[in-house]
N, C-alpha and C. Protein backbone atom coordinates (compact mmCIF):
# COMPACT_ATOMS: atom_id res chain seq x y z
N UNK A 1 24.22 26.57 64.97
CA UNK A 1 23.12 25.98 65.69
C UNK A 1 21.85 25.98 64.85
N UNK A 2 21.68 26.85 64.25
CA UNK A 2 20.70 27.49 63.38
C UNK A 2 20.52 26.42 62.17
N UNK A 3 21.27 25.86 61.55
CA UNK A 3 21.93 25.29 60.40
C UNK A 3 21.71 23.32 61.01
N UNK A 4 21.96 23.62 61.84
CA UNK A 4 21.79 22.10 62.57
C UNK A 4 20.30 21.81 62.95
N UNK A 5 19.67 23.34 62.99
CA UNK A 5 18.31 22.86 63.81
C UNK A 5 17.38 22.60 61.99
N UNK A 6 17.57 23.07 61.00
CA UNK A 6 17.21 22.98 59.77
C UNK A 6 17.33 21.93 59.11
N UNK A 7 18.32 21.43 59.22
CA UNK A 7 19.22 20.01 58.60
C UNK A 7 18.18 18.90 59.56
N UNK A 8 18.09 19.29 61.07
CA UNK A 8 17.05 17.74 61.50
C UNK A 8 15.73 18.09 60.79
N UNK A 9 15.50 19.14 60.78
CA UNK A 9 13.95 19.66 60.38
C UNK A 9 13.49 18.87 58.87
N UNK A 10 15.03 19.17 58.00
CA UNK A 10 14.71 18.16 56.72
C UNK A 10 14.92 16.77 56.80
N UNK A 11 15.85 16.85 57.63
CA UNK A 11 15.63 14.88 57.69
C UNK A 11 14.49 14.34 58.16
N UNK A 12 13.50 15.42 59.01
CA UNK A 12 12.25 14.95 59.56
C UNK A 12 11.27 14.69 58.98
N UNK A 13 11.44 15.45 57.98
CA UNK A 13 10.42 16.01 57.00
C UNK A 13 10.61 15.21 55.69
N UNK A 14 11.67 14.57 55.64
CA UNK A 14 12.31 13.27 54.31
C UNK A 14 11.54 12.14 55.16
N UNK A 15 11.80 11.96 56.52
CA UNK A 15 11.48 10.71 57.15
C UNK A 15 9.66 10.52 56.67
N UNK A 16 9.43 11.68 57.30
CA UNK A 16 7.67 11.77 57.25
C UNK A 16 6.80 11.40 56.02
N UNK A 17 7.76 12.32 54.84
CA UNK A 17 7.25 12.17 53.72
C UNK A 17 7.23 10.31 53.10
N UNK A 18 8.52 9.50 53.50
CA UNK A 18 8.41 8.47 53.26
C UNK A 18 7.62 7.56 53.86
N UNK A 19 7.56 7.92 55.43
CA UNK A 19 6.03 7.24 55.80
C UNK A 19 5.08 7.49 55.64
N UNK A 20 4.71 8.33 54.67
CA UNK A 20 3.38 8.66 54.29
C UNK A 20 3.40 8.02 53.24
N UNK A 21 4.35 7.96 52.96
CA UNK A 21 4.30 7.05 51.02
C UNK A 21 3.85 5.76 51.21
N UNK A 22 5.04 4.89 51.98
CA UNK A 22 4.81 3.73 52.68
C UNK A 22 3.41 2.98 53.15
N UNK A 23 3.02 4.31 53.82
CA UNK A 23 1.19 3.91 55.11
C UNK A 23 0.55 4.21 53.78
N UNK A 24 0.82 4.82 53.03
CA UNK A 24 -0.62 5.36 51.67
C UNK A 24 -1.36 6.43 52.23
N UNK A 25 -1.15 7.46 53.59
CA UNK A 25 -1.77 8.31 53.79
C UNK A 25 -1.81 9.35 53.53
N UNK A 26 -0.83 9.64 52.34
CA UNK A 26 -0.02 11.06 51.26
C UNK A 26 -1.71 10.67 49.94
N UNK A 27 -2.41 9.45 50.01
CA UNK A 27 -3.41 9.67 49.42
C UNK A 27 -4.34 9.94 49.53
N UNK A 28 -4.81 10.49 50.90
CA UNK A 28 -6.04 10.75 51.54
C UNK A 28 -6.03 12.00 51.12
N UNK A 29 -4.70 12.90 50.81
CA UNK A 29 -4.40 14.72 51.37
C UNK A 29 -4.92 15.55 49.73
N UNK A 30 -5.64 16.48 50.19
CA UNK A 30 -6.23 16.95 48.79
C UNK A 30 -5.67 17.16 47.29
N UNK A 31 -4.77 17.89 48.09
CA UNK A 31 -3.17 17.69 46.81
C UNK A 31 -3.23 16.89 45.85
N UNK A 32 -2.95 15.83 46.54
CA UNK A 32 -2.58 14.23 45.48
C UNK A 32 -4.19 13.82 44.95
N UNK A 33 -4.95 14.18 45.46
CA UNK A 33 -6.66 14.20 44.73
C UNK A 33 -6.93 14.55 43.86
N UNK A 34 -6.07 15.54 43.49
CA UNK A 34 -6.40 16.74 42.67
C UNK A 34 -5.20 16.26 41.41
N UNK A 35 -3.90 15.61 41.67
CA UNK A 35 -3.47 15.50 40.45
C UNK A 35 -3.86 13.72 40.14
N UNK A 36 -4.71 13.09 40.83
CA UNK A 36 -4.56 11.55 40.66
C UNK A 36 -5.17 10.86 39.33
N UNK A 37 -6.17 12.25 38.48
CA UNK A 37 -6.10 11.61 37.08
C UNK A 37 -4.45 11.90 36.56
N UNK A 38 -4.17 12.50 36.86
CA UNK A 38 -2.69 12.71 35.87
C UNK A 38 -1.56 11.49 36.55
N UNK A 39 -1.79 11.17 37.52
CA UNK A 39 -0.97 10.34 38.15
C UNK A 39 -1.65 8.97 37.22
N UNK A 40 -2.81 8.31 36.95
CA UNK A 40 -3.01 7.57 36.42
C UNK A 40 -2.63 7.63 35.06
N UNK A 41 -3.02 8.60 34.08
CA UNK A 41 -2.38 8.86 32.87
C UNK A 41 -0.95 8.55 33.02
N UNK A 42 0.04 8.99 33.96
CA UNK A 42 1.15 8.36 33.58
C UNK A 42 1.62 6.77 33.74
N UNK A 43 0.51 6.44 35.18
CA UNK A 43 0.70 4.84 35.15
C UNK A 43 0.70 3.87 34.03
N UNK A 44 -0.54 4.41 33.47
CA UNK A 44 -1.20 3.84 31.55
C UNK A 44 -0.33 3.94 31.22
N UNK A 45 0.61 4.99 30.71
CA UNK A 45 1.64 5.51 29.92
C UNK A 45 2.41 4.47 30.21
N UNK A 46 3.21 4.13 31.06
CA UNK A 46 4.08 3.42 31.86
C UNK A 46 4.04 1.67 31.38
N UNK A 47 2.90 1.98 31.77
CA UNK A 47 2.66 0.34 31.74
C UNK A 47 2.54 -0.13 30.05
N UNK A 48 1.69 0.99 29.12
CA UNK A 48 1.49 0.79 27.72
C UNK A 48 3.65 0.62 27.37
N UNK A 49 4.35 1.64 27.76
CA UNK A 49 5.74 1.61 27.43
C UNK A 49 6.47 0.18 27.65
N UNK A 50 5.88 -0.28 28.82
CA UNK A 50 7.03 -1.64 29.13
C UNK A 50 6.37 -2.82 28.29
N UNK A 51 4.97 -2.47 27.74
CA UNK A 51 4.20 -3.85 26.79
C UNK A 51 4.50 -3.61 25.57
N UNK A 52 4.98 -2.34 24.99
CA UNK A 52 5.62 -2.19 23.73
C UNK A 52 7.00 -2.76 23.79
N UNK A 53 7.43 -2.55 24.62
CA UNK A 53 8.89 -2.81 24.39
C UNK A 53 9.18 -4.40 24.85
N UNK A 54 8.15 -5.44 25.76
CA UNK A 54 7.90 -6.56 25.59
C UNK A 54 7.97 -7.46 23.80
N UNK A 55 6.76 -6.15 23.15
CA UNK A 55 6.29 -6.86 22.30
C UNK A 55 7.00 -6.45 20.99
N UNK A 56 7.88 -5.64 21.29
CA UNK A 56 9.22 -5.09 20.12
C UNK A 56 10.21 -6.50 20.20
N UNK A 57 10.95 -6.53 21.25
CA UNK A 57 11.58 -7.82 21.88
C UNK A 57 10.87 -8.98 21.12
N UNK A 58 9.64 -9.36 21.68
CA UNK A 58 9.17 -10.45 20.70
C UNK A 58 9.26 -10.55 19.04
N UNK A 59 9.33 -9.57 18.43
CA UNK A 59 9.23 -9.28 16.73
C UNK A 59 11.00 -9.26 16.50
N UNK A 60 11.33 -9.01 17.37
CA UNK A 60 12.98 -8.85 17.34
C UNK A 60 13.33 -10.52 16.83
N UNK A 61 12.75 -11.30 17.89
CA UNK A 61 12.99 -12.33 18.78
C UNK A 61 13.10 -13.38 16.95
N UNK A 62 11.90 -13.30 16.92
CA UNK A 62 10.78 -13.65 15.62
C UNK A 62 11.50 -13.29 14.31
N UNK A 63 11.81 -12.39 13.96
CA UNK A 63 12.72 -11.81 13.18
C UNK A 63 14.19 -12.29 12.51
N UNK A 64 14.74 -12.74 14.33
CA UNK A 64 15.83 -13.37 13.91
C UNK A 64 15.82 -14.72 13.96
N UNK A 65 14.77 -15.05 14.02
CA UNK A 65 14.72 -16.97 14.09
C UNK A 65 14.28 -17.16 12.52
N UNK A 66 13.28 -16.46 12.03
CA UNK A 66 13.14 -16.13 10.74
C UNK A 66 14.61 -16.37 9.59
N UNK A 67 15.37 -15.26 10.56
CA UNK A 67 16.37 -14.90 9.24
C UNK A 67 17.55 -16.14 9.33
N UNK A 68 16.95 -16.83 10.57
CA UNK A 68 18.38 -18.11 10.48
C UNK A 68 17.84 -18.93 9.44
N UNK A 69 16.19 -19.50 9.50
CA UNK A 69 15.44 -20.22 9.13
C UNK A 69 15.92 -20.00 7.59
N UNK A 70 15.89 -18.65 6.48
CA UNK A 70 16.04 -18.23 5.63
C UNK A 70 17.35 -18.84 5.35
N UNK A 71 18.43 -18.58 5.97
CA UNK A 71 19.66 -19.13 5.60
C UNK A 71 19.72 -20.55 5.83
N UNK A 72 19.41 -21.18 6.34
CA UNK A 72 19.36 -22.74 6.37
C UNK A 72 18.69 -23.27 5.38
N UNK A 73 17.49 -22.38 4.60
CA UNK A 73 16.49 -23.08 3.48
C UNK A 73 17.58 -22.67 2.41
N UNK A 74 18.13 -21.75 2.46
CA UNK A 74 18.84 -21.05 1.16
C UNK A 74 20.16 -22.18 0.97
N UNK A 75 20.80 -22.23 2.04
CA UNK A 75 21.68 -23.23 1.91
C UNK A 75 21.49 -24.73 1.21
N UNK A 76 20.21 -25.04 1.82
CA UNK A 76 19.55 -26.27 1.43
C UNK A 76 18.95 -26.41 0.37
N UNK A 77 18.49 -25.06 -0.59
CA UNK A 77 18.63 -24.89 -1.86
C UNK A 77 19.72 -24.77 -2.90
N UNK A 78 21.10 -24.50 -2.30
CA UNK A 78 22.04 -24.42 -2.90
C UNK A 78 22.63 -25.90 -3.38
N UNK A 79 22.24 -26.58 -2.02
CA UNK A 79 22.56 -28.11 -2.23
C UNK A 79 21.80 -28.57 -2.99
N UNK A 80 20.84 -28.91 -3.12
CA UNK A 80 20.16 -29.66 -3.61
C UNK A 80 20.05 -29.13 -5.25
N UNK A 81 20.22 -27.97 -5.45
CA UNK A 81 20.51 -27.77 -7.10
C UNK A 81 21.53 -28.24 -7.61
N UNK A 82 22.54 -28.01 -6.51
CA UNK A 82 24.32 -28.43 -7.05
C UNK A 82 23.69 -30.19 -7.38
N UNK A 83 23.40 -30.94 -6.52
CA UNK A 83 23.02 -32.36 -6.74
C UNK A 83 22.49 -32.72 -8.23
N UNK A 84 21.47 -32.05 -8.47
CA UNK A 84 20.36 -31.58 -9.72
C UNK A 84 21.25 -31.69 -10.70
N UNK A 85 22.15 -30.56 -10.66
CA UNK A 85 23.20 -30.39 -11.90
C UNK A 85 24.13 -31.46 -11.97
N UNK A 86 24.60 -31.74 -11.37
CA UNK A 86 25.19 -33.25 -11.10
C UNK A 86 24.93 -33.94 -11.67
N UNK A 87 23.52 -34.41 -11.17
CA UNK A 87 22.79 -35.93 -11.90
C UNK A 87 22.73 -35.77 -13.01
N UNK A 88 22.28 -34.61 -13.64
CA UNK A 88 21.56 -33.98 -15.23
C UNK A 88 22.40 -34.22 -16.07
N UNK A 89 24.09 -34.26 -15.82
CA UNK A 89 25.24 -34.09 -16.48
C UNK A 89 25.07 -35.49 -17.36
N UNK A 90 25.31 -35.42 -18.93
CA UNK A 90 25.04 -36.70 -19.87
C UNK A 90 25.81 -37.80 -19.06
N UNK A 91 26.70 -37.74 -18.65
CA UNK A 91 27.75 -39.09 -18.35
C UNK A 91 26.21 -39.53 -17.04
N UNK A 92 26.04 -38.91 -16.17
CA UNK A 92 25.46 -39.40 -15.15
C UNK A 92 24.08 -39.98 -15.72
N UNK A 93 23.68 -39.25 -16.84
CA UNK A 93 22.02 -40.00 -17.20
C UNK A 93 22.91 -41.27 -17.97
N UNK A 94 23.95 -41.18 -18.50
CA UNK A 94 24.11 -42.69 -19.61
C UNK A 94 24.42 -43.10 -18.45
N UNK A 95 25.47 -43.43 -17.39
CA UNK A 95 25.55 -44.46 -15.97
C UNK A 95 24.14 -44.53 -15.76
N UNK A 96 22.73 -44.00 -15.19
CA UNK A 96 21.83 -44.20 -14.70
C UNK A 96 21.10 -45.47 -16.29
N UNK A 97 20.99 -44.77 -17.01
CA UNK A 97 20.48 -45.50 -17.84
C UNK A 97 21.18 -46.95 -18.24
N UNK A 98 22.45 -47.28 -18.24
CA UNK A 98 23.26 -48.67 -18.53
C UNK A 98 22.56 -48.91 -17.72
N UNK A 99 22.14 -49.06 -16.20
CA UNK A 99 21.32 -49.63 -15.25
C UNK A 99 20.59 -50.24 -15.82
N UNK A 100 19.38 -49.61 -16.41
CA UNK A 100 18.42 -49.81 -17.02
C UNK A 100 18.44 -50.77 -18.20
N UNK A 101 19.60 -50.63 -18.44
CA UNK A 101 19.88 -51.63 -20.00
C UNK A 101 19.66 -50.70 -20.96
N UNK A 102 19.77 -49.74 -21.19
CA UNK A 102 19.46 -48.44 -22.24
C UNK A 102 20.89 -48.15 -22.51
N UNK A 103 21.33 -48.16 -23.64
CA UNK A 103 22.56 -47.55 -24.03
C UNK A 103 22.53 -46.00 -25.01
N UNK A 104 23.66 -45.65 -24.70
CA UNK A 104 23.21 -44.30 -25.48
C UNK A 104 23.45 -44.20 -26.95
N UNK A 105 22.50 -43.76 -27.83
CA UNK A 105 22.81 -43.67 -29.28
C UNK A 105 24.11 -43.55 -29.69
N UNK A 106 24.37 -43.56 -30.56
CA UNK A 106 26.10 -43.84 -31.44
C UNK A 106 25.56 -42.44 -32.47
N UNK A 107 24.74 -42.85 -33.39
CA UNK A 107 24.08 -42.07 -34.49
C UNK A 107 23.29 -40.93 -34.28
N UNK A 108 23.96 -39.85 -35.02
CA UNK A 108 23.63 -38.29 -34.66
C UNK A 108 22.16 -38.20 -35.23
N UNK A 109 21.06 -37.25 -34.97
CA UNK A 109 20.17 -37.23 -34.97
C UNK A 109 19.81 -37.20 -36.15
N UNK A 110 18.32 -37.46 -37.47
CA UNK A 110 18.30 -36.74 -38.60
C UNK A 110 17.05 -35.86 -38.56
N UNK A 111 16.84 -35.00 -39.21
CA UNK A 111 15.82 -34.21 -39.35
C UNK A 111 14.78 -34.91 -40.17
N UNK A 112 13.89 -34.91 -39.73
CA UNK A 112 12.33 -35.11 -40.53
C UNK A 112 11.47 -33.96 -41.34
N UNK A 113 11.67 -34.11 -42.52
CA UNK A 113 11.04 -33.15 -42.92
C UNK A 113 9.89 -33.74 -44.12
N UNK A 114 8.68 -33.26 -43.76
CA UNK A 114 7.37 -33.41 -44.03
C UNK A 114 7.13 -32.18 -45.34
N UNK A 115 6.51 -32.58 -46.72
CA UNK A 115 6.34 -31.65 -47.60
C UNK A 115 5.17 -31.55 -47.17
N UNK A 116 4.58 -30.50 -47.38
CA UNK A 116 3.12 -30.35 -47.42
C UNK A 116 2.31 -29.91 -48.94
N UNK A 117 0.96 -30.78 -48.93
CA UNK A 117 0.29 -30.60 -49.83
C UNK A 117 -0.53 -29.10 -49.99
N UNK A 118 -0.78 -28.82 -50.64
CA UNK A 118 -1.81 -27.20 -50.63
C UNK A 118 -2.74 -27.72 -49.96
N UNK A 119 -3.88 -27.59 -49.27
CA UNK A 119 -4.99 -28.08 -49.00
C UNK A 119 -5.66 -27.36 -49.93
N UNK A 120 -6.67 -27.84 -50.02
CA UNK A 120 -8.50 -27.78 -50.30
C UNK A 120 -8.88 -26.18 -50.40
N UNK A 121 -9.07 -25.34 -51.52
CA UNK A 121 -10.15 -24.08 -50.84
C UNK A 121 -11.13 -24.50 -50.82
N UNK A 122 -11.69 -24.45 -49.69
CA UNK A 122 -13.09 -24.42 -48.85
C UNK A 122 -13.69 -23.06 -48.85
N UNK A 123 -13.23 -22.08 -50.15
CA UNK A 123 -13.85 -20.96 -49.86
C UNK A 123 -15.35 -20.72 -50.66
N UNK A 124 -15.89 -21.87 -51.51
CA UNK A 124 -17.06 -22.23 -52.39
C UNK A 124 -18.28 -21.45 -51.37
């Protein structure tokens, strides 16, 4: 009996406490006065935690659009050199050039070689 009359006493006392939470009248009572800077310090806290982790998410976000961006330029550098080397290749400049009406030399290059005179002393 004893045990039953305790058990309503806490369910009364669970009930109460939640309508006081509910009505906001658990903030009038000196108690909660007395810790309500610390209750705000943790709200700050709280609220600073869920805008970090917003703004982690965003750099995440940013990060990996970045690193696709990187591989799509890299790729698109790979191409476009392979092309480069391609064109550069002699057969492809003599085809580009027959276009042109330019044919490619037959006759291997010769060296030019220039004697030189002593110059002048100008050291008078």
């Amino acid at each position: 009996m004893a045990i039953k009359k305790e058990m309503a006493e806490s369910k009364n006392k669970v009930v109460r406490s939640f309508q006081s939470v509910v009505s906001g009248s658990f903030l009038s009572r000196e108690e909660t006065m007395r810790f309500l800077p610390f209750l705000l310090f943790i709200s700050l806290m709280a609220i600073l935690y869920i805008a970090n982790g917003y703004y982690a998410e965003a750099k995440i976000r940013k990060q990996n659009k970045l690193t696709e961006e990187l591989k799509d330029l890299r790729s698109e550098y790979i191409i476009t050199k392979s092309d480069l080397m391609f064109i550069s290749k002699q057969s492809e400049v003599a085809k580009a050039a027959a276009i042109l009406g330019l044919k490619e030399s037959t006759m291997p290059p010769k060296k030019i070689v220039v004697e030189t005179v002593n110059p002048p002393n100008h050291t008078e």
